[in-house]
N, C-alpha and C. Protein backbone atom coordinates (compact mmCIF):
# COMPACT_ATOMS: atom_id res chain seq x y z
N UNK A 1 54.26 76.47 -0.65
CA UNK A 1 54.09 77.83 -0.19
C UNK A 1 55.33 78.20 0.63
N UNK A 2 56.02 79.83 0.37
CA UNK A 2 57.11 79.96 0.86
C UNK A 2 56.34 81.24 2.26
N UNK A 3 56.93 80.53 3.23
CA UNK A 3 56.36 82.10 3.97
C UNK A 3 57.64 82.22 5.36
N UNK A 4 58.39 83.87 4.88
CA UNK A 4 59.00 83.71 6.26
C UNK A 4 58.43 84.98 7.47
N UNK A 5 58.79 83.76 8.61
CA UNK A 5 58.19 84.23 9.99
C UNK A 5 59.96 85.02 10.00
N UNK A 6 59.60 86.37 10.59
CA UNK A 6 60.60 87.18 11.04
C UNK A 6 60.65 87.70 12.11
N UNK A 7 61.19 87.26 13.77
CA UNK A 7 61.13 87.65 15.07
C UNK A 7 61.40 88.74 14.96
N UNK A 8 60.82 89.70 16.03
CA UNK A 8 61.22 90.52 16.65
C UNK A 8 62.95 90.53 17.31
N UNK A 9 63.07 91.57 17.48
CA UNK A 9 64.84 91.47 17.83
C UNK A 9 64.87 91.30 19.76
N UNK A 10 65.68 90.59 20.04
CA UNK A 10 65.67 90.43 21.29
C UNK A 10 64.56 89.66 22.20
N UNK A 11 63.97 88.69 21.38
CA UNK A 11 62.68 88.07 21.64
C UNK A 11 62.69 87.03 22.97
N UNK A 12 64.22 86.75 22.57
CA UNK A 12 64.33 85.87 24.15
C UNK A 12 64.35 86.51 25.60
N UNK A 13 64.61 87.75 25.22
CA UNK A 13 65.35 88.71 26.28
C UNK A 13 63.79 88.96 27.35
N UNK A 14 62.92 88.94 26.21
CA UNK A 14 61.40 89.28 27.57
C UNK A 14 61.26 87.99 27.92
N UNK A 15 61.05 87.03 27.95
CA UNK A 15 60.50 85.76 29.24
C UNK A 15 62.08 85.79 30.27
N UNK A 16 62.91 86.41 30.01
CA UNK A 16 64.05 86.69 31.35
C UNK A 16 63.42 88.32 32.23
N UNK A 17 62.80 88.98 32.00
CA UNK A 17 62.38 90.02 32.44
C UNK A 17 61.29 89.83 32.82
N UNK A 18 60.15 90.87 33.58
CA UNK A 18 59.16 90.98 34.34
C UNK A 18 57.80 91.10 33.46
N UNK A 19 58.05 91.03 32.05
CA UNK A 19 57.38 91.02 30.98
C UNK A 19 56.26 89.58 31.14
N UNK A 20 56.67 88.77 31.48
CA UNK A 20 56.20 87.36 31.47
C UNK A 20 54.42 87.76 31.41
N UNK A 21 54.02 88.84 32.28
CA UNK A 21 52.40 88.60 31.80
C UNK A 21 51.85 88.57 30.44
N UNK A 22 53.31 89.26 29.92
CA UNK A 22 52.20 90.02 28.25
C UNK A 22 52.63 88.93 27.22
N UNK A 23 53.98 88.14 27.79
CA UNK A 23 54.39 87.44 26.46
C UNK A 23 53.90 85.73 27.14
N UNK A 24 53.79 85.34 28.57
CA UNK A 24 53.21 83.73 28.93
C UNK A 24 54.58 83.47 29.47
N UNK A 25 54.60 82.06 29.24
CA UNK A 25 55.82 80.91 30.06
C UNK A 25 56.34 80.60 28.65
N UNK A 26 56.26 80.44 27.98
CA UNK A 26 56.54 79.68 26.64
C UNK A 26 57.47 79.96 25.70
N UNK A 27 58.83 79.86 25.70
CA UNK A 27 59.54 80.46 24.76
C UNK A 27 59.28 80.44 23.40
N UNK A 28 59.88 81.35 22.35
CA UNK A 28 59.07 81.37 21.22
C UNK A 28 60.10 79.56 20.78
N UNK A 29 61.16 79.23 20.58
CA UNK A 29 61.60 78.23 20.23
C UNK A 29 60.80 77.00 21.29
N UNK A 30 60.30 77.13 22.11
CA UNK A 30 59.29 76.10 22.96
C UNK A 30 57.88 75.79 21.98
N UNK A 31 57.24 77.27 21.74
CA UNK A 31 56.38 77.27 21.13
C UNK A 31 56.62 76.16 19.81
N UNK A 32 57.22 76.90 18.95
CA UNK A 32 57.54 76.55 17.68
C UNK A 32 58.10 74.35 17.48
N UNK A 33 58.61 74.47 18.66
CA UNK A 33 58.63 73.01 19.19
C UNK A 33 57.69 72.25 19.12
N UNK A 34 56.54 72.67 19.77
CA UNK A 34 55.55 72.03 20.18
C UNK A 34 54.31 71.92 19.08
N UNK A 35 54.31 73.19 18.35
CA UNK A 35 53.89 73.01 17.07
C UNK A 35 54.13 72.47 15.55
N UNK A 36 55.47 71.92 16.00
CA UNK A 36 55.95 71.80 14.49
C UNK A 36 55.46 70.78 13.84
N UNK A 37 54.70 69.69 14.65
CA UNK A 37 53.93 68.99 13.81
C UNK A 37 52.94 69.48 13.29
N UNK A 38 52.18 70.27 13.82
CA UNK A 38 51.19 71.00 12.90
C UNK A 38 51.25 72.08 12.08
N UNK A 39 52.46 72.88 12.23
CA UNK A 39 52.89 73.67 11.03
C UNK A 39 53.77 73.41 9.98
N UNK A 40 55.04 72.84 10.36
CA UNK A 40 56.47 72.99 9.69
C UNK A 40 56.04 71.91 8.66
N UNK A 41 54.97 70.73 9.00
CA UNK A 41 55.33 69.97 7.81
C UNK A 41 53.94 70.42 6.96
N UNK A 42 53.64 71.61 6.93
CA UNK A 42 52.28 72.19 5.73
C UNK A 42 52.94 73.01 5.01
N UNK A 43 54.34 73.58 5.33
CA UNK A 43 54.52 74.78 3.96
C UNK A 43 56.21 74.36 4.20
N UNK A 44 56.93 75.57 3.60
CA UNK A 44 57.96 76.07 3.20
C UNK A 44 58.39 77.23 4.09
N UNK A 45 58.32 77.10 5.20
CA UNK A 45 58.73 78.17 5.76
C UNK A 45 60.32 78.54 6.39
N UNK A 46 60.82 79.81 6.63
CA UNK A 46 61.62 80.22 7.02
C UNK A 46 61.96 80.98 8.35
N UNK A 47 62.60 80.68 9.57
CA UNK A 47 62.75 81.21 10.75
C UNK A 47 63.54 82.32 11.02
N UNK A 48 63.62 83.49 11.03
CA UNK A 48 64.78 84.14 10.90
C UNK A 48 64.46 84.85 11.79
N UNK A 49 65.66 85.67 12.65
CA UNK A 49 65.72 86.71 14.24
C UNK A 49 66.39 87.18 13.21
N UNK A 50 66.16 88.98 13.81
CA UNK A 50 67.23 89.80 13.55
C UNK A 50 67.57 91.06 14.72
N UNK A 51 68.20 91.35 15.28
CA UNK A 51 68.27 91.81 16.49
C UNK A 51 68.56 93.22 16.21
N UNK A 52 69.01 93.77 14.26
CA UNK A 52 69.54 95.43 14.28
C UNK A 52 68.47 96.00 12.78
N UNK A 53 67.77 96.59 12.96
CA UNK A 53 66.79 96.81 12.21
C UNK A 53 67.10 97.00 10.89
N UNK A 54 68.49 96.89 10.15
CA UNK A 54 69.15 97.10 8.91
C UNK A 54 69.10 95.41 8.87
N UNK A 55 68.76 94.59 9.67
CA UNK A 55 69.26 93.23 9.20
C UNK A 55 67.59 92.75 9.25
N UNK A 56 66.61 93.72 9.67
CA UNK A 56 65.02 92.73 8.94
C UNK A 56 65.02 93.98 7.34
N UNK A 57 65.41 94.91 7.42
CA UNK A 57 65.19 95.57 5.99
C UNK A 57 65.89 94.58 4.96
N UNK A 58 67.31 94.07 5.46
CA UNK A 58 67.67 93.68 4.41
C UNK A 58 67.14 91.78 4.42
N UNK A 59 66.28 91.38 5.15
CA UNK A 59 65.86 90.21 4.82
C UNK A 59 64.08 90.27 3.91
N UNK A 60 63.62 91.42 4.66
CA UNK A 60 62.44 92.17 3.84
C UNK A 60 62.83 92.05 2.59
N UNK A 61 64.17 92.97 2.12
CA UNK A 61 64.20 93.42 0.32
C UNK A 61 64.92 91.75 0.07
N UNK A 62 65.34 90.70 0.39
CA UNK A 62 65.81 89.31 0.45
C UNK A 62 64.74 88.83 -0.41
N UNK A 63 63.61 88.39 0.38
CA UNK A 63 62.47 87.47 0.44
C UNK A 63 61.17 88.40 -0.29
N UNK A 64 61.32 89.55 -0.25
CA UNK A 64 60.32 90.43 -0.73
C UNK A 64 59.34 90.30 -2.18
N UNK A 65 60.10 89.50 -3.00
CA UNK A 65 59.74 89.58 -4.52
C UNK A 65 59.81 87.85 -4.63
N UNK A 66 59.99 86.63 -3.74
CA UNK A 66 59.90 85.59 -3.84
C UNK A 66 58.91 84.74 -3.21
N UNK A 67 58.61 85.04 -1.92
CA UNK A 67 57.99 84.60 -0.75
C UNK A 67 56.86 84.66 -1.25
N UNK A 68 55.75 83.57 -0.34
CA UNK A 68 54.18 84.19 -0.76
C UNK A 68 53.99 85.07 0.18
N UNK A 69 54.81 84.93 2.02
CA UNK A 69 53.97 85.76 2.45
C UNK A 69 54.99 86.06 3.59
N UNK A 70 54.89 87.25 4.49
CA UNK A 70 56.09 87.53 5.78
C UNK A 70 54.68 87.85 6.89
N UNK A 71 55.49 86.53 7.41
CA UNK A 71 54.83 86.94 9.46
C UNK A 71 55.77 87.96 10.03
N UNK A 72 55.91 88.74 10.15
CA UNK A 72 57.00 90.36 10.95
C UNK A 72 56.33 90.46 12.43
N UNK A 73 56.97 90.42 13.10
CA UNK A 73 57.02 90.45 14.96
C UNK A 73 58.89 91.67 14.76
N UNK A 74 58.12 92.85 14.70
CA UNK A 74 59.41 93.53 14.79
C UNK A 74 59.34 94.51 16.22
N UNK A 75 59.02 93.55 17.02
CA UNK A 75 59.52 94.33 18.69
C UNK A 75 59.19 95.69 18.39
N UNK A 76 59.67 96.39 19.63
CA UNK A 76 60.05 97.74 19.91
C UNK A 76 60.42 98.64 18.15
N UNK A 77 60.83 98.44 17.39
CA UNK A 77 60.91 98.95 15.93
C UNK A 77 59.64 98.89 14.95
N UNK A 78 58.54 98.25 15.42
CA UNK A 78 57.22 98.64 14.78
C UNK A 78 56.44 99.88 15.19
N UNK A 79 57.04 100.75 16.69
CA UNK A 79 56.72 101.86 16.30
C UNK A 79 57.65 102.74 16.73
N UNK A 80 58.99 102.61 15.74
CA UNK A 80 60.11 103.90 15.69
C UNK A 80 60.83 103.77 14.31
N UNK A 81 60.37 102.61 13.35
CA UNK A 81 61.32 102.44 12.18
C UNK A 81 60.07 102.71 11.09
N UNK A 82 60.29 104.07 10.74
CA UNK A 82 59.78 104.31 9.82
C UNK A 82 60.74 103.50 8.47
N UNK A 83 62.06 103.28 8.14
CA UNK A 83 62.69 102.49 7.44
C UNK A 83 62.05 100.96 7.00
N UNK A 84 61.66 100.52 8.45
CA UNK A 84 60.83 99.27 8.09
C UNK A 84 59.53 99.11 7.15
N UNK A 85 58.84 100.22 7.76
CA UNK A 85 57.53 100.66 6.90
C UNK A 85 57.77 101.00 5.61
N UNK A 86 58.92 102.04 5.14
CA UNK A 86 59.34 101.67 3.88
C UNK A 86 59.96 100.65 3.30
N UNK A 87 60.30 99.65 3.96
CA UNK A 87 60.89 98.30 3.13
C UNK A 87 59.88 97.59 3.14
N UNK A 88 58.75 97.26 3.58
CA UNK A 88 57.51 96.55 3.31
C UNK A 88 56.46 97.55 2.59
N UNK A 89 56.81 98.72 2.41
CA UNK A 89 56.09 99.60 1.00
C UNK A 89 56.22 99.11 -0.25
N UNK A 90 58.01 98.93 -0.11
CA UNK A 90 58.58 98.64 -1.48
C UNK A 90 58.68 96.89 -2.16
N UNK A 91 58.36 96.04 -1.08
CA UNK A 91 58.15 95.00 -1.73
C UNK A 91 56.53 94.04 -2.24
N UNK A 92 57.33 93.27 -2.83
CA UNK A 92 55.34 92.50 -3.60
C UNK A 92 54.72 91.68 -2.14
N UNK A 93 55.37 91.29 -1.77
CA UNK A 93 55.35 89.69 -0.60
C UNK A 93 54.03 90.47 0.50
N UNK A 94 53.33 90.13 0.47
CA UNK A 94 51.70 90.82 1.85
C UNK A 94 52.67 90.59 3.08
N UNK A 95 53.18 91.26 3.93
CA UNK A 95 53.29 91.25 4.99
C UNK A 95 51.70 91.26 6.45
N UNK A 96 51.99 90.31 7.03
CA UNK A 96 51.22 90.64 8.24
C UNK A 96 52.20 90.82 9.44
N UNK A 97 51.51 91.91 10.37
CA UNK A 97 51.80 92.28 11.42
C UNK A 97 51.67 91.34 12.79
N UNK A 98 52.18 90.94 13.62
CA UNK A 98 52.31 90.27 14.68
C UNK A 98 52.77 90.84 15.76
N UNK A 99 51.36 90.33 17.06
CA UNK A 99 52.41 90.78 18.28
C UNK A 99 51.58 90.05 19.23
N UNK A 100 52.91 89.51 19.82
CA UNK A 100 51.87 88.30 20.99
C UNK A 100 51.20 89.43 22.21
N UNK A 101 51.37 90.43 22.66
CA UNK A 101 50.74 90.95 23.44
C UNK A 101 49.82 91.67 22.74
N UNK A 102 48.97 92.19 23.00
CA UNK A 102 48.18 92.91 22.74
C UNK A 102 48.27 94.64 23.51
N UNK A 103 48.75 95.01 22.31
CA UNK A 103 49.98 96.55 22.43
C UNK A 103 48.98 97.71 22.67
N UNK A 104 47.71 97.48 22.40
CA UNK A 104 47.05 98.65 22.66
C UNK A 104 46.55 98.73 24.20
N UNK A 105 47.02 97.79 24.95
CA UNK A 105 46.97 97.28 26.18
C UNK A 105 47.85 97.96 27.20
N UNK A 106 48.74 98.31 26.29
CA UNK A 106 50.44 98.53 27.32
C UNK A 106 50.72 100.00 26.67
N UNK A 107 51.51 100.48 27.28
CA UNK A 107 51.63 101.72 26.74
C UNK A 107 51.33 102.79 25.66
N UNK A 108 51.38 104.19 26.04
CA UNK A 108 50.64 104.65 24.57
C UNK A 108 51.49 104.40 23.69
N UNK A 109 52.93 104.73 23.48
CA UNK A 109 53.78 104.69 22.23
C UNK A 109 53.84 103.38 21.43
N UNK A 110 53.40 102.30 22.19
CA UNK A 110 53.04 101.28 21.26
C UNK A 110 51.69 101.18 20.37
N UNK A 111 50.73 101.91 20.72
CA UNK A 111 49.78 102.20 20.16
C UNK A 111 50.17 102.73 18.52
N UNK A 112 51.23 103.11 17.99
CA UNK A 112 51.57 103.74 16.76
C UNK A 112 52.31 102.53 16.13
N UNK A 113 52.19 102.08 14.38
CA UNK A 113 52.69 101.63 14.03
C UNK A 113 53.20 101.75 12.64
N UNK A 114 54.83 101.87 12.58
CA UNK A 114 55.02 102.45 11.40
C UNK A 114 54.56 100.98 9.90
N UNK A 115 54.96 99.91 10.26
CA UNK A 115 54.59 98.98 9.72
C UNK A 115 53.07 98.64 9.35
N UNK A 116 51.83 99.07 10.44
CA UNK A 116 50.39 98.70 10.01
C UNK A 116 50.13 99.51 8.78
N UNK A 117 50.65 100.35 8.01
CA UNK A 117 50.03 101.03 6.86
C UNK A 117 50.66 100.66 5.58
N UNK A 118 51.19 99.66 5.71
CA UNK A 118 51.96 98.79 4.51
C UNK A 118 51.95 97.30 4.58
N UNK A 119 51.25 96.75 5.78
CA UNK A 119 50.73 95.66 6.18
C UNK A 119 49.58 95.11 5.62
N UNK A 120 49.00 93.83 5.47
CA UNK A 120 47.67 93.44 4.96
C UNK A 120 46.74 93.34 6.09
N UNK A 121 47.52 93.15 6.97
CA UNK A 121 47.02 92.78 8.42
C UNK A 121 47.33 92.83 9.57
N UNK A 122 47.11 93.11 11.21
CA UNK A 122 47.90 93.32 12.06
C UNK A 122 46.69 92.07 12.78
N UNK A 123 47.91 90.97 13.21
CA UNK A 123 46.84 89.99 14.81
C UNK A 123 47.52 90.51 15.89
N UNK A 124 47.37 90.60 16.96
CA UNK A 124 47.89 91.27 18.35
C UNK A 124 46.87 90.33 18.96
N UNK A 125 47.69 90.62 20.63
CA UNK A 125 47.48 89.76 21.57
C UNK A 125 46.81 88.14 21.73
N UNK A 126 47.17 87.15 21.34
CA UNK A 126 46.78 85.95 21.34
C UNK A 126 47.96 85.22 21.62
N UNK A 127 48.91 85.86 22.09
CA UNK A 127 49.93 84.85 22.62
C UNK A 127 50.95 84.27 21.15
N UNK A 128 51.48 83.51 21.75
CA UNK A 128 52.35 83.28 20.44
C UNK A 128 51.22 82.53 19.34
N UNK A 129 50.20 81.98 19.77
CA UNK A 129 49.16 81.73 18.90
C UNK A 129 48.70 82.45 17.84
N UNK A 130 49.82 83.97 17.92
CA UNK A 130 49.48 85.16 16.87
C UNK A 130 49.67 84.52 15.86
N UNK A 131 51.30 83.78 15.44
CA UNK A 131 51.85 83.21 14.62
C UNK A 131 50.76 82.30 13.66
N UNK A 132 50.32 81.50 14.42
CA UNK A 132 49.38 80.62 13.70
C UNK A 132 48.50 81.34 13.34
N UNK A 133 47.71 82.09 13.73
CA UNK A 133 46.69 82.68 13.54
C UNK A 133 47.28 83.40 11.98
N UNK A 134 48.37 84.05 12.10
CA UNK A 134 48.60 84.57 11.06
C UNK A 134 48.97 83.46 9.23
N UNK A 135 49.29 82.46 10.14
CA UNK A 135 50.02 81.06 8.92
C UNK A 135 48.76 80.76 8.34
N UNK A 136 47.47 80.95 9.08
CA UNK A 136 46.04 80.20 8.93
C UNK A 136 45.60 81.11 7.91
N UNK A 137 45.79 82.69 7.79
CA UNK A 137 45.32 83.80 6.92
C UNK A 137 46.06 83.35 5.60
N UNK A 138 47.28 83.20 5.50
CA UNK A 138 47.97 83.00 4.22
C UNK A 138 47.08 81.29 3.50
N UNK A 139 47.23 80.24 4.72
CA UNK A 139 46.91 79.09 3.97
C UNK A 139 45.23 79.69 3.64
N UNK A 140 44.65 80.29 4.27
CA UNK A 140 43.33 80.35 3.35
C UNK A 140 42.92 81.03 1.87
N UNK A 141 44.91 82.31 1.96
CA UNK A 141 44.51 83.14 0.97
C UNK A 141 44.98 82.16 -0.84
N UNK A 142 46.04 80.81 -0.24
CA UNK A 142 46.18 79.93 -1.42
C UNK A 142 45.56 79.05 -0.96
N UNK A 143 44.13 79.11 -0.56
CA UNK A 143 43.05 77.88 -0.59
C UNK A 143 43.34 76.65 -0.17
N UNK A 144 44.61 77.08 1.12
CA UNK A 144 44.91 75.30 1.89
C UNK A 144 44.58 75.65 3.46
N UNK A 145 44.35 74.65 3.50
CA UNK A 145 43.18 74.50 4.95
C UNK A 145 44.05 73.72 5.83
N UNK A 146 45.41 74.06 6.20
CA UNK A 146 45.69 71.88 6.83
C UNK A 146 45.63 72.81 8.49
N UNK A 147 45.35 73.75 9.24
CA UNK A 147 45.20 73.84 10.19
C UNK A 147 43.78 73.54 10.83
N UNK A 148 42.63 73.61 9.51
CA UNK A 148 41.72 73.57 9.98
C UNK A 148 40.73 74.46 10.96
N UNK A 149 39.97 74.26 11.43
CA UNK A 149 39.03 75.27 12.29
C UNK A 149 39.87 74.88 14.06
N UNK A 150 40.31 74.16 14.08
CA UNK A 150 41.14 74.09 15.17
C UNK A 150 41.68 75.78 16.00
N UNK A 151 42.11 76.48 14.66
CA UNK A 151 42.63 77.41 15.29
C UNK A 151 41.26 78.44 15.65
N UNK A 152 40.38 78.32 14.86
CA UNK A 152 39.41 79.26 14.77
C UNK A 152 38.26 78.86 16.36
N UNK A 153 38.36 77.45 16.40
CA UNK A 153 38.10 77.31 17.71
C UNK A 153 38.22 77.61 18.83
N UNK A 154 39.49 77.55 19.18
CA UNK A 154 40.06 77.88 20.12
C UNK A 154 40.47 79.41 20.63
N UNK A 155 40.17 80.66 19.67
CA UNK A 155 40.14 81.55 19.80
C UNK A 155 38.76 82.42 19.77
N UNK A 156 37.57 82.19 18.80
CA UNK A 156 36.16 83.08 18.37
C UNK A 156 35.28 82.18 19.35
């Protein structure tokens, strides 16, 4: 299974700012550390940042027609890039939506998303645990289980 996770742009930049309630202690490369025994060795996946919103369109139309599936954490540009929303219109690959805070929490303008209407799915607020949460939707949609109820535990 091919699935790429695509950061948000500038992702390191909030645990240096006053942000720390909405995003934790945990850098996303900490995170991803600490999990990689339980994710990295179940699929095929791909890590990619892009920090200028012409560089996730053009990894979108990249991976779009190959991938089984895109985790998208597109920061601050999930609700001002209508461009994005059309590059996940135009490709086959199910995109899900990601956001470790939980956005309907924090300001209104995050409340809008140009990406949720071309999305299969949006997880919000669970911490970087979004990620998994989201890896767990794809392994169930090709009938592989290797996370187990672990994740489902620890969250329902």
């Amino acid at each position: 299974m091919k699935i790429l996770i695509l950061k948000r742009p500038k992702f390191k930049l909030a645990w240096q700012t006053a942000n720390l309630p909405f995003y934790g202690n945990l850098t996303f490369d900490q995170f991803f550390e600490n999990s990689e025994k339980k994710i990295c060795k179940m699929l095929n996946e791909l890590f990619s940042k892009a920090n200028i919103e012409g560089e996730i369109i053009n990894k979108l139309h990249e991976v779009g027609f190959s991938f089984d599936g895109i985790i998208l954490n597109a920061g601050a540009y999930t609700h001002t890039s209508i461009a994005i929303g059309d590059a996940i219109k135009g490709i086959e690959t199910p995109v899900i939506e990601v956001h470790i805070s939980n956005v309907y929490a924090r300001e209104e303008f995050r409340h809008v998303s140009y990406i949720a209407p071309n999305a299969k799915g949006i997880i919000a607020g669970f911490g970087l645990q979004s990620y998994e949460l989201a890896l767990e939707k794809f392994y169930l949609k090709f009938g592989r289980y290797p996370l187990g109820q672990a994740i489902a535990a620890r969250f329902f």
